[in-house]
PDB file of N, CA and C in Angstrom:
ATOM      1  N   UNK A   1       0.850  -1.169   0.000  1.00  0.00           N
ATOM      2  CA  UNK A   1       0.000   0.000   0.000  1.00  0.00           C
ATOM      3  C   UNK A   1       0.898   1.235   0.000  1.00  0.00           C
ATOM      4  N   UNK A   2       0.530   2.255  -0.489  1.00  0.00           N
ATOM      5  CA  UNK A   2       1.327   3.842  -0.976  1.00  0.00           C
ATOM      6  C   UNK A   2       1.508   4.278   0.605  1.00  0.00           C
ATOM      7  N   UNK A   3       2.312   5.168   0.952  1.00  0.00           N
ATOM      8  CA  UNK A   3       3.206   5.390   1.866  1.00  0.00           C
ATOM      9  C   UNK A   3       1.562   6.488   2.545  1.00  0.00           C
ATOM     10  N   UNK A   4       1.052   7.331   1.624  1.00  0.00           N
ATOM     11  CA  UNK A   4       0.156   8.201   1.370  1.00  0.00           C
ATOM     12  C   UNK A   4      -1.128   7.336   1.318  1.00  0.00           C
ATOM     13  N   UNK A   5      -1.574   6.851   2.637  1.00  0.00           N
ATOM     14  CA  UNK A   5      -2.319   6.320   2.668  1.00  0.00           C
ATOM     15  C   UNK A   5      -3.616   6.996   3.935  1.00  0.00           C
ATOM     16  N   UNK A   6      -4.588   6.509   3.654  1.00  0.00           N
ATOM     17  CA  UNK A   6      -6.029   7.112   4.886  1.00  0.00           C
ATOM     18  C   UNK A   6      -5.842   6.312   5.795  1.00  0.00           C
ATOM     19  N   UNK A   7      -6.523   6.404   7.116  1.00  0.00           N
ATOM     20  CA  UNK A   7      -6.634   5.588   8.507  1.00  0.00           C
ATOM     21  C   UNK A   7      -7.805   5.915   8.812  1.00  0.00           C
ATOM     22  N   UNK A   8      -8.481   4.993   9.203  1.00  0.00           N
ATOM     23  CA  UNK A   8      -9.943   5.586  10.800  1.00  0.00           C
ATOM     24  C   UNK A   8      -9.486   4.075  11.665  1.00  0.00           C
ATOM     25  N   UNK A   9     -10.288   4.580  12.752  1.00  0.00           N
ATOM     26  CA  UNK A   9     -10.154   4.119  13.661  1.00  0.00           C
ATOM     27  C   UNK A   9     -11.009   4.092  14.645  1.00  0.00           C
ATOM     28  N   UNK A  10     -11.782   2.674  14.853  1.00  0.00           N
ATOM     29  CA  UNK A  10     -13.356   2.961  15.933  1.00  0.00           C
ATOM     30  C   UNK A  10     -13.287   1.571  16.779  1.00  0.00           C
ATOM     31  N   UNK A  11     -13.844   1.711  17.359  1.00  0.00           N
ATOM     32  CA  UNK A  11     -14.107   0.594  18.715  1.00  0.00           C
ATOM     33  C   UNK A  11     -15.082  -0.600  17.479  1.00  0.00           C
ATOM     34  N   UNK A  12     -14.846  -1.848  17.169  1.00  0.00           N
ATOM     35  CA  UNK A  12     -15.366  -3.072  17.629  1.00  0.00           C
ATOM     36  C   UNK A  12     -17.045  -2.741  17.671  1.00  0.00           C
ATOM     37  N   UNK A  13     -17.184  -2.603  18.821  1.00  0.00           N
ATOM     38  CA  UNK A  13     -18.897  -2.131  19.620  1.00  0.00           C
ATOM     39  C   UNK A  13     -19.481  -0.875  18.668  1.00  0.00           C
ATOM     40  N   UNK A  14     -18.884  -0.014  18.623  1.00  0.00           N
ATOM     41  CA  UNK A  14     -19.082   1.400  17.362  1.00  0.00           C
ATOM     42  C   UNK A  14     -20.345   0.638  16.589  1.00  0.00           C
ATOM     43  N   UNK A  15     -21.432   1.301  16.434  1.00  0.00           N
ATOM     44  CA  UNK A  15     -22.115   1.079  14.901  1.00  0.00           C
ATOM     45  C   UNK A  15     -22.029   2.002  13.917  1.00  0.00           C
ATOM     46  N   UNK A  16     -21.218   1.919  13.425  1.00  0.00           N
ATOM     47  CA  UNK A  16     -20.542   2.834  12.300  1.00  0.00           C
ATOM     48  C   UNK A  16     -20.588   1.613  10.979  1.00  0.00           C
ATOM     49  N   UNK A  17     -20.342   2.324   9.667  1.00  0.00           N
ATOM     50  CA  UNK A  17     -20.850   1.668   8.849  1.00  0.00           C
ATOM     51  C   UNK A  17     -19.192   2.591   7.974  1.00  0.00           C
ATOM     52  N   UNK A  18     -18.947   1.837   6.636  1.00  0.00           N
ATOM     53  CA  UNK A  18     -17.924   2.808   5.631  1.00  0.00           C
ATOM     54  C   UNK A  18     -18.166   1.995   4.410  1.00  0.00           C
ATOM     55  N   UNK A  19     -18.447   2.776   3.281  1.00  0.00           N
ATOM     56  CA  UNK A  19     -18.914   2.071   1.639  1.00  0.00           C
ATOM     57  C   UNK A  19     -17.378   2.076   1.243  1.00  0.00           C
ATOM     58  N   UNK A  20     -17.559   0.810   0.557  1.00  0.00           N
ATOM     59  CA  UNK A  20     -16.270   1.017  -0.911  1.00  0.00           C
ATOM     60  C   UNK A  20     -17.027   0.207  -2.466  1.00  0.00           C
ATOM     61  N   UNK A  21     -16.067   0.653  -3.083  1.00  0.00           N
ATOM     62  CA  UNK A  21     -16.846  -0.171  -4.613  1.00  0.00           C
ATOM     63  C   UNK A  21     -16.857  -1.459  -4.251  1.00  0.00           C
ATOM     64  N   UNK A  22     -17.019  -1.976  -5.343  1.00  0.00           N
ATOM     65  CA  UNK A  22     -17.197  -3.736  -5.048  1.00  0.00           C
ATOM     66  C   UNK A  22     -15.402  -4.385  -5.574  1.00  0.00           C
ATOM     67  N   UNK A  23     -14.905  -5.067  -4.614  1.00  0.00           N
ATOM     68  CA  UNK A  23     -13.911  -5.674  -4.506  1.00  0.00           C
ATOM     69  C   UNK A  23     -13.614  -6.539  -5.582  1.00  0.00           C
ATOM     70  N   UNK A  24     -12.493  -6.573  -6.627  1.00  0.00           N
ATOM     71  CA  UNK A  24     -12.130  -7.729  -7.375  1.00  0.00           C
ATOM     72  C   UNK A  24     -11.990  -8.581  -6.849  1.00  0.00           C
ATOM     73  N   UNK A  25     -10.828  -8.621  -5.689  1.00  0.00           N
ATOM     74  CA  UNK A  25     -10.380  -9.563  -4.714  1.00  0.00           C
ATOM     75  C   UNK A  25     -10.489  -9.608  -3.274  1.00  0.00           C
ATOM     76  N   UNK A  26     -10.539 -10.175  -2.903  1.00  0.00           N
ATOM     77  CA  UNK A  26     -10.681 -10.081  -1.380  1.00  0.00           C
ATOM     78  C   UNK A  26      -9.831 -11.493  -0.608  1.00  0.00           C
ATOM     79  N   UNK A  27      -8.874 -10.618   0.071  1.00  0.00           N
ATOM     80  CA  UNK A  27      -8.158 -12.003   0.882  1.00  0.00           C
ATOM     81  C   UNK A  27      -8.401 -11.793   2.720  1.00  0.00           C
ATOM     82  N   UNK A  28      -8.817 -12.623   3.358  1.00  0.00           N
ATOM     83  CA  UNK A  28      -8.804 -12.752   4.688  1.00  0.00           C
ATOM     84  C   UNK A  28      -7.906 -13.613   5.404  1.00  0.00           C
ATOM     85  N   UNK A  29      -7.141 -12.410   5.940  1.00  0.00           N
ATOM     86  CA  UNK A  29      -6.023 -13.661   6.335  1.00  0.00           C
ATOM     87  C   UNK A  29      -6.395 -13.746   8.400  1.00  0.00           C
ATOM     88  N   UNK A  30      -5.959 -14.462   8.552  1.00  0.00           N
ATOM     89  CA  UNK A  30      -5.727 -14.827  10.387  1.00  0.00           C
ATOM     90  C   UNK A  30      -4.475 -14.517  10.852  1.00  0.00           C
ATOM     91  N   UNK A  31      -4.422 -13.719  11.654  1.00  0.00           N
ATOM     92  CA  UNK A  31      -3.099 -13.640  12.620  1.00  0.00           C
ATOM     93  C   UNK A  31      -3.422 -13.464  13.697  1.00  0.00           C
ATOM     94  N   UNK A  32      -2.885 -14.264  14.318  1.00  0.00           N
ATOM     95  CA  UNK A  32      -3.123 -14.477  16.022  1.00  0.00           C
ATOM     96  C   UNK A  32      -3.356 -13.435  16.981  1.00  0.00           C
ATOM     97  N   UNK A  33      -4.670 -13.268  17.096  1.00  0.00           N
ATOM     98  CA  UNK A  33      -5.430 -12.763  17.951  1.00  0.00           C
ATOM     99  C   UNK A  33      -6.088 -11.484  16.895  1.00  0.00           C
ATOM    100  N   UNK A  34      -6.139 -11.607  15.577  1.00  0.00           N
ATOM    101  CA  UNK A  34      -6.167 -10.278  15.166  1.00  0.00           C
ATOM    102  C   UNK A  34      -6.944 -10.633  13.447  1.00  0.00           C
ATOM    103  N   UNK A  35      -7.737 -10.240  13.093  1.00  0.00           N
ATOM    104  CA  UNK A  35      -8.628 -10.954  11.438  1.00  0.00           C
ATOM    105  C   UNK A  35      -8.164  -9.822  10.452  1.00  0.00           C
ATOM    106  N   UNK A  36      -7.535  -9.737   9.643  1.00  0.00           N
ATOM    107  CA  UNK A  36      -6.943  -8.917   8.566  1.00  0.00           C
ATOM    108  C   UNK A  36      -7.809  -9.044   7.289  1.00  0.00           C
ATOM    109  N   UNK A  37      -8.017  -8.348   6.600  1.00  0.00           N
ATOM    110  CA  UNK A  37      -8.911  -8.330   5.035  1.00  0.00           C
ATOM    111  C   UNK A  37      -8.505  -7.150   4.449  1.00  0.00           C
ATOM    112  N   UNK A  38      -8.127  -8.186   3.592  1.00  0.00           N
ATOM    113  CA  UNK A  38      -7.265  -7.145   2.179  1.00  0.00           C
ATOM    114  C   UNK A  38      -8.349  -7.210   0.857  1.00  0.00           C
ATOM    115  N   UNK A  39      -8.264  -5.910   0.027  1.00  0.00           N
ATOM    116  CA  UNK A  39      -9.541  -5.980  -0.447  1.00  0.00           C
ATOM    117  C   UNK A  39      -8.682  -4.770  -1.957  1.00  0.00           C
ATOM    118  N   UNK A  40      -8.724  -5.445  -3.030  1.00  0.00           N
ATOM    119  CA  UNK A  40      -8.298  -4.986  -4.261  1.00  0.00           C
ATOM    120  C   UNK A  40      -9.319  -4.527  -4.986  1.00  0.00           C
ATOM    121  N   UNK A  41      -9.250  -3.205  -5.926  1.00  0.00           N
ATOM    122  CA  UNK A  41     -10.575  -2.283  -6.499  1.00  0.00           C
ATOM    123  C   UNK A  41     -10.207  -2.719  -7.883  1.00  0.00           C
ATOM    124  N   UNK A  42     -10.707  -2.716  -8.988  1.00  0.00           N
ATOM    125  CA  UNK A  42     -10.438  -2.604 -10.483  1.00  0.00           C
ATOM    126  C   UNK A  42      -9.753  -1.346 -10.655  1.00  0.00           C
ATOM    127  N   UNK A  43      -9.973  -0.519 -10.107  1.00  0.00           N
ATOM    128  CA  UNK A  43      -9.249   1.371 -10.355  1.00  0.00           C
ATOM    129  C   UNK A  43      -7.512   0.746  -9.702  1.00  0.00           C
ATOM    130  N   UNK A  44      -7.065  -0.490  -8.942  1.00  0.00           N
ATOM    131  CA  UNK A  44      -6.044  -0.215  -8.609  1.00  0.00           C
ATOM    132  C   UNK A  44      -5.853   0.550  -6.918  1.00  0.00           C
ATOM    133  N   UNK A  45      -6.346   0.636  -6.471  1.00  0.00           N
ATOM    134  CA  UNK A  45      -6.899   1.240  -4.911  1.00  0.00           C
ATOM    135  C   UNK A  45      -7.175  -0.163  -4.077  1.00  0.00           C
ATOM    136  N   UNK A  46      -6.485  -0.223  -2.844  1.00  0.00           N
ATOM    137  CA  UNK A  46      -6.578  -0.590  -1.906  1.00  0.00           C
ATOM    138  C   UNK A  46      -7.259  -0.278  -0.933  1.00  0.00           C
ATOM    139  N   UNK A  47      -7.553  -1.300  -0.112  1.00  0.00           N
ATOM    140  CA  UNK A  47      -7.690  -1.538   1.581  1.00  0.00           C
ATOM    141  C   UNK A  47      -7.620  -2.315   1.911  1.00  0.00           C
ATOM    142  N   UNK A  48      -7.287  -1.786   3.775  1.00  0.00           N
ATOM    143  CA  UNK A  48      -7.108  -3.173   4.495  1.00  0.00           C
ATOM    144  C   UNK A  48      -7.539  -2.713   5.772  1.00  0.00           C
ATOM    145  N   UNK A  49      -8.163  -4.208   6.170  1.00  0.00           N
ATOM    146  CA  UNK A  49      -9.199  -3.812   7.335  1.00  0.00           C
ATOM    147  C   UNK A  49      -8.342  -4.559   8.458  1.00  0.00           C
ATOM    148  N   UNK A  50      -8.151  -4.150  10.009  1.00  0.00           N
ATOM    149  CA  UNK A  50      -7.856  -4.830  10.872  1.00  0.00           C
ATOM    150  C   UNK A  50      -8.449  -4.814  12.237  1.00  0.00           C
ATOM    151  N   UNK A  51      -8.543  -5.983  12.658  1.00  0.00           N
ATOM    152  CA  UNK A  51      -9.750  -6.709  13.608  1.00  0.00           C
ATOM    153  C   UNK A  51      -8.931  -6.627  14.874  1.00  0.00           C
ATOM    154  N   UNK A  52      -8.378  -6.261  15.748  1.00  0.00           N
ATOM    155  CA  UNK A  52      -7.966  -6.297  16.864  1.00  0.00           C
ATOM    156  C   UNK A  52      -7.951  -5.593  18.379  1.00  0.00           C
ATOM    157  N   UNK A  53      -8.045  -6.806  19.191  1.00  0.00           N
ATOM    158  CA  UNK A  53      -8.693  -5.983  20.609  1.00  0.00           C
ATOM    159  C   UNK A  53      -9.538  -4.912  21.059  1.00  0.00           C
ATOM    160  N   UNK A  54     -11.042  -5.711  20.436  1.00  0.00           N
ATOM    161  CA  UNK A  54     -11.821  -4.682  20.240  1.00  0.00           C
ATOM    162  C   UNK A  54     -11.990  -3.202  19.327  1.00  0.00           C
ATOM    163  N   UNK A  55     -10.721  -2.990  18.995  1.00  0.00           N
ATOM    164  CA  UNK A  55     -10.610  -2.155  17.720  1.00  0.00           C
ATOM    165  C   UNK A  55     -10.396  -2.479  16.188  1.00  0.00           C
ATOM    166  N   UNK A  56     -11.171  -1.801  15.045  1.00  0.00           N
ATOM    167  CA  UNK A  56     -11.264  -1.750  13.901  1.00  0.00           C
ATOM    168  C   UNK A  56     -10.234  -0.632  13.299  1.00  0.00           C
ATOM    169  N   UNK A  57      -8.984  -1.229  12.661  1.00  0.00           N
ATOM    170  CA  UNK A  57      -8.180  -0.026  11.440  1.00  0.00           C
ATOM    171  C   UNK A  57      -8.399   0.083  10.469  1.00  0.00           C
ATOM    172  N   UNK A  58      -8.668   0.630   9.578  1.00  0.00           N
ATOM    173  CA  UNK A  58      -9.269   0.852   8.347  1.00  0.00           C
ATOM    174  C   UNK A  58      -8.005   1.361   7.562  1.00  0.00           C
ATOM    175  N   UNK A  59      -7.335   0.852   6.299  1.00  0.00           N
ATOM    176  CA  UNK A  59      -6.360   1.739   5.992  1.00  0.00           C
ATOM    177  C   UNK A  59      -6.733   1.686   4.653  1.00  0.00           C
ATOM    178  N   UNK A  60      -6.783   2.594   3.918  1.00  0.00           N
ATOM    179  CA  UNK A  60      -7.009   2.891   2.232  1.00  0.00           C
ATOM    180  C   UNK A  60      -6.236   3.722   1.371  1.00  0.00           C
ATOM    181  N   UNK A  61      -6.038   3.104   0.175  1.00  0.00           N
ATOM    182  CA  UNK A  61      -5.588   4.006  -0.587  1.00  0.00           C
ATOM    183  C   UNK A  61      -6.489   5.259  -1.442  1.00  0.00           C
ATOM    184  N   UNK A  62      -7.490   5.680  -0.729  1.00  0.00           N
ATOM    185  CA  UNK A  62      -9.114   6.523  -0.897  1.00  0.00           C
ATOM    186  C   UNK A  62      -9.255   6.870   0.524  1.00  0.00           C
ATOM    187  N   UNK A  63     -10.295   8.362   0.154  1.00  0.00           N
ATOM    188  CA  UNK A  63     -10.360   8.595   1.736  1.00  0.00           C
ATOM    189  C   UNK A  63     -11.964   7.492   2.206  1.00  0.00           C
ATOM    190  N   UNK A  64     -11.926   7.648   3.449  1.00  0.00           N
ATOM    191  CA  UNK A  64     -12.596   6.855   4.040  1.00  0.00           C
ATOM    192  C   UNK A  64     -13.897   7.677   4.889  1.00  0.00           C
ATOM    193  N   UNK A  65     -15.044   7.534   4.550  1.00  0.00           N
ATOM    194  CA  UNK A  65     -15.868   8.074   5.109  1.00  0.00           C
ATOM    195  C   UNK A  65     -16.740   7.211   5.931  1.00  0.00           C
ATOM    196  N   UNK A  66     -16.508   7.599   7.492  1.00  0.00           N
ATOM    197  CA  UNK A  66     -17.698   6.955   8.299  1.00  0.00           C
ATOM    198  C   UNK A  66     -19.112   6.954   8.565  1.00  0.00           C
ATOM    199  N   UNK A  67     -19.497   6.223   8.489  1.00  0.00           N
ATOM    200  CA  UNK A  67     -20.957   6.824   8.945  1.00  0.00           C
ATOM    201  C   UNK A  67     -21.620   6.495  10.527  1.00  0.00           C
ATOM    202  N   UNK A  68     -22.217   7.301  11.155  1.00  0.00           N
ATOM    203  CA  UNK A  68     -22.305   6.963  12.187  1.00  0.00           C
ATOM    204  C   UNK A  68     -24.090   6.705  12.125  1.00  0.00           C
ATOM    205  N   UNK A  69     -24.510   5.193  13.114  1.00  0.00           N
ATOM    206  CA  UNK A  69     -26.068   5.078  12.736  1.00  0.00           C
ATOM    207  C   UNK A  69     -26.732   4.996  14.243  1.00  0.00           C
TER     208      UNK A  69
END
């Protein structure tokens, strides 16, 4: 992912919601104690989502808009 990349960052519990296009690829990987998902666009744009200790990282190569519900 580009050095120039977006972040958010919310609690797990949060009901927050964030759109992206529809994924070419999508890989879910496992790392101990922690659920990772990598997620490839046709435009070439990334993300990657990370699952750990109750917190959600969001990192993109696009900005990232939350929604709060």
């Amino acid at each position: 992912m580009e050095p120039n990349c977006f972040h958010v960052r919310f609690k797990q519990s949060d009901n927050v919601s964030y759109s992206t296009p529809s994924a070419e690829g999508r890989e879910i990987i496992s790392i101990y104690g922690a659920e990772v998902t990598k997620m490839l666009f046709a435009d070439g744009n990334e993300l990657l989502s990370v699952i750990h200790d109750g917190f959600v990282d969001v990192y993109a190569s696009f900005p990232i808009v939350l929604k709060h519900q």
